[in-house]
C-alpha atoms as a PDB file:
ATOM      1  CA  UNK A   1     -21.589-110.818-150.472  1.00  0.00           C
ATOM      2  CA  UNK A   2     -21.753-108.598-153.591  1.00  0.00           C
ATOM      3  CA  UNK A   3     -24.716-107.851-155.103  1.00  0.00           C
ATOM      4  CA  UNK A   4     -25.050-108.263-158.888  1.00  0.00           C
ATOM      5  CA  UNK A   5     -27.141-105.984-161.239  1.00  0.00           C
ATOM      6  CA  UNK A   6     -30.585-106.712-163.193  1.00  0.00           C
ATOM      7  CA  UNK A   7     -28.476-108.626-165.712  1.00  0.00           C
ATOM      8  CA  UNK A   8     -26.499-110.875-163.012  1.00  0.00           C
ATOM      9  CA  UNK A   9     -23.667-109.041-163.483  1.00  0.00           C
ATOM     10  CA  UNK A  10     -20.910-107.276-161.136  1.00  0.00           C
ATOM     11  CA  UNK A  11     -18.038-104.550-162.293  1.00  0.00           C
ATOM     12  CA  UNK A  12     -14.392-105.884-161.831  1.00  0.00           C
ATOM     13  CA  UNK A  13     -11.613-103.829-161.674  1.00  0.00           C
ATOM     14  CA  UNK A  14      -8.122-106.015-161.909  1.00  0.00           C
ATOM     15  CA  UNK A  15      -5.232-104.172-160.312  1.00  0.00           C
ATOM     16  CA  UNK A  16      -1.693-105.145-160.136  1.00  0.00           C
ATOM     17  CA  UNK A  17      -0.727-106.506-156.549  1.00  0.00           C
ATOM     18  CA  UNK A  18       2.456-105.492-156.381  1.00  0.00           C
ATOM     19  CA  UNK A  19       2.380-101.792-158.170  1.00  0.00           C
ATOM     20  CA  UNK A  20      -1.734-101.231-157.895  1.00  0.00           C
ATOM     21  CA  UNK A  21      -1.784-100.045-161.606  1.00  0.00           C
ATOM     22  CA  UNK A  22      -5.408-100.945-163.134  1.00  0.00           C
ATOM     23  CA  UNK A  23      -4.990-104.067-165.527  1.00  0.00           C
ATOM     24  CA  UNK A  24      -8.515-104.366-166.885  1.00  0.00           C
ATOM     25  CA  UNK A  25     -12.105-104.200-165.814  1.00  0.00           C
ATOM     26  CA  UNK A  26     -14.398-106.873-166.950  1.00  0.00           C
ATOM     27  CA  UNK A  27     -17.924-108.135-165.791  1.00  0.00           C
ATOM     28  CA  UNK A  28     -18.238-111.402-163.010  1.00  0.00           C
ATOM     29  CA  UNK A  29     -21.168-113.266-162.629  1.00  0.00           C
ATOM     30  CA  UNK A  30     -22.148-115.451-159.940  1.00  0.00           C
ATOM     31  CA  UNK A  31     -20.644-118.218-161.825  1.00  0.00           C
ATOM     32  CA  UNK A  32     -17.549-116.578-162.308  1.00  0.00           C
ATOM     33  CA  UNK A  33     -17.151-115.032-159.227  1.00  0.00           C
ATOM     34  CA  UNK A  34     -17.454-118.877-157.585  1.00  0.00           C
ATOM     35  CA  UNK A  35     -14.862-120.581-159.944  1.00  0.00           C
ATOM     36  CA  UNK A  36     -12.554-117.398-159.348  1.00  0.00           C
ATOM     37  CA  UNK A  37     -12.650-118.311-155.537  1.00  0.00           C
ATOM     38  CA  UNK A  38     -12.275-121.765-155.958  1.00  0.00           C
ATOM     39  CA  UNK A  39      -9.423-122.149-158.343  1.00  0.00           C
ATOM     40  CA  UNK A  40      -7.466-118.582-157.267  1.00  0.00           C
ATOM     41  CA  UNK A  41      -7.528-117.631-160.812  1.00  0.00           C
ATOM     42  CA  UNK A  42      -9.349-114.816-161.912  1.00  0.00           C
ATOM     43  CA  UNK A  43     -12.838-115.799-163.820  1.00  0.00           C
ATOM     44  CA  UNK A  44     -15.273-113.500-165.324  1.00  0.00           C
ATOM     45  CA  UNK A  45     -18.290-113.514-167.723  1.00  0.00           C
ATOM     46  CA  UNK A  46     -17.854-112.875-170.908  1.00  0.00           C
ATOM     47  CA  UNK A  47     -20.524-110.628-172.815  1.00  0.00           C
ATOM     48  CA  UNK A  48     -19.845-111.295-176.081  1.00  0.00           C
ATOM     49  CA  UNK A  49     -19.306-114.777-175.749  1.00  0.00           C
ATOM     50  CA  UNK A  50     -22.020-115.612-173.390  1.00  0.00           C
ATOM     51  CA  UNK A  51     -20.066-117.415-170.982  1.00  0.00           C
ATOM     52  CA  UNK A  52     -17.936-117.987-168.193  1.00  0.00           C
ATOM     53  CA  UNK A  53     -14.430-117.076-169.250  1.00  0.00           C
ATOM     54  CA  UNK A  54     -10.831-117.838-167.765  1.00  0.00           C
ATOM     55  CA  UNK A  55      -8.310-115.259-167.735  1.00  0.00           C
ATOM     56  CA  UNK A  56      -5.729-116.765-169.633  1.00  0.00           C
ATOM     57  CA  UNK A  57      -7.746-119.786-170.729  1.00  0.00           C
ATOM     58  CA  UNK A  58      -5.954-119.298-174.281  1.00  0.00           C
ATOM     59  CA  UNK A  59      -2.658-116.763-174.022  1.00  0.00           C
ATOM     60  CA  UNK A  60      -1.864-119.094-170.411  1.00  0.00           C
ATOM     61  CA  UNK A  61      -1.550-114.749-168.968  1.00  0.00           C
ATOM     62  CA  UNK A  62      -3.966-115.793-166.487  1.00  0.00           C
ATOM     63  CA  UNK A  63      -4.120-113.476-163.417  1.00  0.00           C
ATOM     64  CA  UNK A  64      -3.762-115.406-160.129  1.00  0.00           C
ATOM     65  CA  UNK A  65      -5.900-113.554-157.073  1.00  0.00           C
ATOM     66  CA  UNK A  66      -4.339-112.633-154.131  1.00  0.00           C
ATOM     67  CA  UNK A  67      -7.381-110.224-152.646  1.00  0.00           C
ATOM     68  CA  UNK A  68     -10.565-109.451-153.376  1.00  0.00           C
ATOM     69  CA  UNK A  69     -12.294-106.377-151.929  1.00  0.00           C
ATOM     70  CA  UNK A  70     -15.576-105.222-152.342  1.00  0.00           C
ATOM     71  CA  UNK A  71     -16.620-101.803-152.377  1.00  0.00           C
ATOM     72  CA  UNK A  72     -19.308-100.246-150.025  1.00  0.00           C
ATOM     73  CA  UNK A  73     -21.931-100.613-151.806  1.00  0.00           C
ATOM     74  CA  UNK A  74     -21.113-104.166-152.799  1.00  0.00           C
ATOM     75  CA  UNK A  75     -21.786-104.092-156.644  1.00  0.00           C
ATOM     76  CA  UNK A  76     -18.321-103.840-157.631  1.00  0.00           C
ATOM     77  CA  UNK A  77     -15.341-105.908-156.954  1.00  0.00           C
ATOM     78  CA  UNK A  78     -11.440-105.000-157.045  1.00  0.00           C
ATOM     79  CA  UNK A  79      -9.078-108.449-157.591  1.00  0.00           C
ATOM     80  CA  UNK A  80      -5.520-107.863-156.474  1.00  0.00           C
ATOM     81  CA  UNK A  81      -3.740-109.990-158.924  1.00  0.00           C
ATOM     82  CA  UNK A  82      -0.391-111.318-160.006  1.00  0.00           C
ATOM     83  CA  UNK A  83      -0.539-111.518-163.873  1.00  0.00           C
ATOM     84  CA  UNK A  84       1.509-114.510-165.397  1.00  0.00           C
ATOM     85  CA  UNK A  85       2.211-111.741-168.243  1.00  0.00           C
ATOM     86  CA  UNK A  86       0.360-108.977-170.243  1.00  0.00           C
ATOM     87  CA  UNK A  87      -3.093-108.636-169.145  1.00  0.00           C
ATOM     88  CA  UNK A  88      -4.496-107.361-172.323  1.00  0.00           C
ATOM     89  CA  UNK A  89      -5.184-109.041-175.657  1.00  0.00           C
ATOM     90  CA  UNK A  90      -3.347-106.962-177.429  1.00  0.00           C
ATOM     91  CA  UNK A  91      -0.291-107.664-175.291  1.00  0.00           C
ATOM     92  CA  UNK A  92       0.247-104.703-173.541  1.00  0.00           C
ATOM     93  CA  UNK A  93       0.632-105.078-169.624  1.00  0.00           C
ATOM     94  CA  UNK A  94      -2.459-103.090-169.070  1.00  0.00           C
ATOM     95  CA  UNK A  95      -5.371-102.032-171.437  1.00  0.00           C
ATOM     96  CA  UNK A  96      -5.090 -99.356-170.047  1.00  0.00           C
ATOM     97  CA  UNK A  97      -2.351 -98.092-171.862  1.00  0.00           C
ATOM     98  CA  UNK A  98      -4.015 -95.010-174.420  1.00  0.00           C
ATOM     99  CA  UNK A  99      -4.559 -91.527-172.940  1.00  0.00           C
ATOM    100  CA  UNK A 100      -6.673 -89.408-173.723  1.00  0.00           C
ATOM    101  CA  UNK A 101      -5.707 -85.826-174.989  1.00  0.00           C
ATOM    102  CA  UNK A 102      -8.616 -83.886-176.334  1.00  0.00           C
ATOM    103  CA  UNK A 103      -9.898 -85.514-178.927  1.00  0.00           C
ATOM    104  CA  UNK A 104      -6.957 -87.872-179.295  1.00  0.00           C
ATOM    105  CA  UNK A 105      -6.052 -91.012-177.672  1.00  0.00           C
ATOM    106  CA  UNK A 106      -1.980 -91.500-177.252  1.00  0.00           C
ATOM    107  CA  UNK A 107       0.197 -93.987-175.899  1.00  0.00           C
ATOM    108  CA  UNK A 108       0.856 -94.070-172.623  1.00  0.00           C
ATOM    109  CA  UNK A 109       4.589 -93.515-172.593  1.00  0.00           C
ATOM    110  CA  UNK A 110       6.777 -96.175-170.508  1.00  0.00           C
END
């Protein structure tokens, strides 16, 4: 099982099932990390919020889990996912869409 950190936390790294492109990375406690195995939707704690938090719980872009895979170590976690629509709040597919260049972030072009 994965092992969480002082603060009862574990890294998540979402990743696109079909492409493997890196959606988002977000924390997962153990309560998450139970209700995202039970319901097949992707759960994780939020930090600011102090609470368990549902992908999706308010856009309905939830990310539905196809794999999970733990890495070597076991205190991170990667969720293969098929997103119901842009992963990111502020509706891009990924957040991962700046890049850095110097001391400039840019768009990622499409």
């Amino acid at each position: 099982m994965p092992k969480f950190d002082d603060k009862g936390l574990l890294t998540a790294v979402v990743t696109d099932a079909n492409d493997g492109s890196v959606l988002m990375v977000a924390f997962m406690d153990a309560e998450a990390l139970e209700a995202t195995r039970a319901s097949g939707k992707a759960h994780f704690h939020s930090r600011s919020r102090g609470r368990l938090w549902k992908k999706g719980e308010s856009s309905g872009n939830v990310l539905k889990v196809v794999e999970m895979l733990v890495d070597c170590d076991q205190d991170a976690i990667v969720l293969r996912c098929s997103p119901a629509g842009p992963t990111c709040h502020t509706g891009a597919t990924s957040c991962f869409y700046r890049v850095l260049d110097g001391d400039t972030l840019h768009r990622v072009k499409s």
